[in-house]
C-alpha atoms as a PDB file:
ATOM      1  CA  UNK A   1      80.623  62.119 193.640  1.00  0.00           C
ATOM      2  CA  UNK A   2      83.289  59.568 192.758  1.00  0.00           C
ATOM      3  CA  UNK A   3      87.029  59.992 193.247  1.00  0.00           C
ATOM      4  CA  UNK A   4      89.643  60.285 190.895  1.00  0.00           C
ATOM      5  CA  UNK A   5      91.030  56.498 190.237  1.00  0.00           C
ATOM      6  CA  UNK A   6      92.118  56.430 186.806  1.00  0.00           C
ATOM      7  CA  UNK A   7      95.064  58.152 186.042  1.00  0.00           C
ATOM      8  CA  UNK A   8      98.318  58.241 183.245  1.00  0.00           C
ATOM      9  CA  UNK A   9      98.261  55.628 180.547  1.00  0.00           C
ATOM     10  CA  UNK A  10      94.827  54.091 181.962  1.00  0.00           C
ATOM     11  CA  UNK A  11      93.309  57.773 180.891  1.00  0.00           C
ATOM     12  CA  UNK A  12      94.807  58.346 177.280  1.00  0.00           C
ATOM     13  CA  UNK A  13      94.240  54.598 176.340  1.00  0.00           C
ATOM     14  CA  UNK A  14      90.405  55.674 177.450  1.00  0.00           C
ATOM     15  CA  UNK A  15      90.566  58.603 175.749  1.00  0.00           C
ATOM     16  CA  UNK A  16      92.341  57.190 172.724  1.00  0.00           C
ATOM     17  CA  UNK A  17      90.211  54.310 172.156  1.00  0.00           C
ATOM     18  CA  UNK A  18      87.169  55.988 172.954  1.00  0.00           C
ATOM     19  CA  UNK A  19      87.266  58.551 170.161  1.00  0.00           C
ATOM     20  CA  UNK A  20      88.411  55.955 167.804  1.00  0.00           C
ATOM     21  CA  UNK A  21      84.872  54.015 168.477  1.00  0.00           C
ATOM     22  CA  UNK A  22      82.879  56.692 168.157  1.00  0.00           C
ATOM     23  CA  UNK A  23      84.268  57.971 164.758  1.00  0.00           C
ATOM     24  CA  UNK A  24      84.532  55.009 163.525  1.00  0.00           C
ATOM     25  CA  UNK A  25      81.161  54.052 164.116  1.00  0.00           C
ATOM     26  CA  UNK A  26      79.311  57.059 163.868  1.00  0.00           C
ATOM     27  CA  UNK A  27      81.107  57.578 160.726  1.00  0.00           C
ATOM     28  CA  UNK A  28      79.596  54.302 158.803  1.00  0.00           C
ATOM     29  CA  UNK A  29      76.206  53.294 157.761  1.00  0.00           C
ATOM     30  CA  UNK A  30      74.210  50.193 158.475  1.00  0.00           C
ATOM     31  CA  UNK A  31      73.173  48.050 161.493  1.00  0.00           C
ATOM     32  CA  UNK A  32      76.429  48.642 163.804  1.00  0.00           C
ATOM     33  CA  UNK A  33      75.768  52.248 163.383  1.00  0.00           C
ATOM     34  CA  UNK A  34      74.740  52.255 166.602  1.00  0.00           C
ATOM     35  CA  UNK A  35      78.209  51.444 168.465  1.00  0.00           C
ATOM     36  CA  UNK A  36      79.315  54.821 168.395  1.00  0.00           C
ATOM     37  CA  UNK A  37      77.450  54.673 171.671  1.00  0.00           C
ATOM     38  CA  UNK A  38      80.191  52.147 173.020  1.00  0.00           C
ATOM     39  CA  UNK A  39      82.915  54.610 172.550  1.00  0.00           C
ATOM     40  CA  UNK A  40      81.274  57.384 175.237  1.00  0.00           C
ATOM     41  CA  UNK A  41      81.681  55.219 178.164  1.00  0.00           C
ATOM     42  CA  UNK A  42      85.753  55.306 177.896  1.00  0.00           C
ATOM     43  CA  UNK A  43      86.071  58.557 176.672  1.00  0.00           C
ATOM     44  CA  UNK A  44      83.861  60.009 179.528  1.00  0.00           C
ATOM     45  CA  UNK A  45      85.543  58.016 182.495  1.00  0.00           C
ATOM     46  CA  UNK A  46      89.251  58.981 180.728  1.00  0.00           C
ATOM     47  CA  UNK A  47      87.535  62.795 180.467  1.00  0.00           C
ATOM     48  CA  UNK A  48      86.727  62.788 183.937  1.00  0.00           C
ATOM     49  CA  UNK A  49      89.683  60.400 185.512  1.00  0.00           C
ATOM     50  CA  UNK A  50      86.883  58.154 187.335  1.00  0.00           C
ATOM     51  CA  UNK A  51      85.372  55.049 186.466  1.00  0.00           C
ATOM     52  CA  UNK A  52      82.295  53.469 188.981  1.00  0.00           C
ATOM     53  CA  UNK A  53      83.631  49.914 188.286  1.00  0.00           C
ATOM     54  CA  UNK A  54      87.433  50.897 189.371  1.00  0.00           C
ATOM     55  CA  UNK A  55      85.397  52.291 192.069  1.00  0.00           C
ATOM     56  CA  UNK A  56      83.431  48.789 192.821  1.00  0.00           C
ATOM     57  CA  UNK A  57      86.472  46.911 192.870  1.00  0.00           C
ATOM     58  CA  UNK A  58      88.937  49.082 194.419  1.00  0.00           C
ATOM     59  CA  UNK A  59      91.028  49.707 191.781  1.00  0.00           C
ATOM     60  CA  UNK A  60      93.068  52.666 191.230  1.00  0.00           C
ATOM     61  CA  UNK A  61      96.075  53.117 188.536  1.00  0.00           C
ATOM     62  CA  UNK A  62      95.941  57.624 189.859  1.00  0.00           C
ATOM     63  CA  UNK A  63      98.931  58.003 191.527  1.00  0.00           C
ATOM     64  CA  UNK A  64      97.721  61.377 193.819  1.00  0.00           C
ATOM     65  CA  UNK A  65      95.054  58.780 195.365  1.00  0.00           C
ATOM     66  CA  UNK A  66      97.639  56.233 196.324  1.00  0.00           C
END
């Protein structure tokens, strides 16, 4: 569907902060319980090394696309 274009750092930062959101929010109670949500959108493009706004611009930090 979408080729790789994220790649090395770009991926574990994603990853990284990604998890971090979710626990943290998912974790707490209260009105910004909710932002777990937040966290699933850079931990799924750093899961699956692509990202449709990379794509939209024409970035790519994956070195075996370049």
């Amino acid at each position: 569907m979408f080729a790789k274009n994220v790649g090395g750092i770009d991926k574990v930062v994603r990853i990284v902060v990604g998890a971090l959101l979710v626990l943290a929010f998912f974790l707490t109670d209260g009105p910004y319980s909710w932002l777990y949500l937040l966290g699933i959108i850079p931990l799924v493009t750093g899961l699956l090394g692509t990202c449709p706004i990379y794509s939209v611009f024409g970035i790519n930090t994956c070195s075996i696309g370049k």
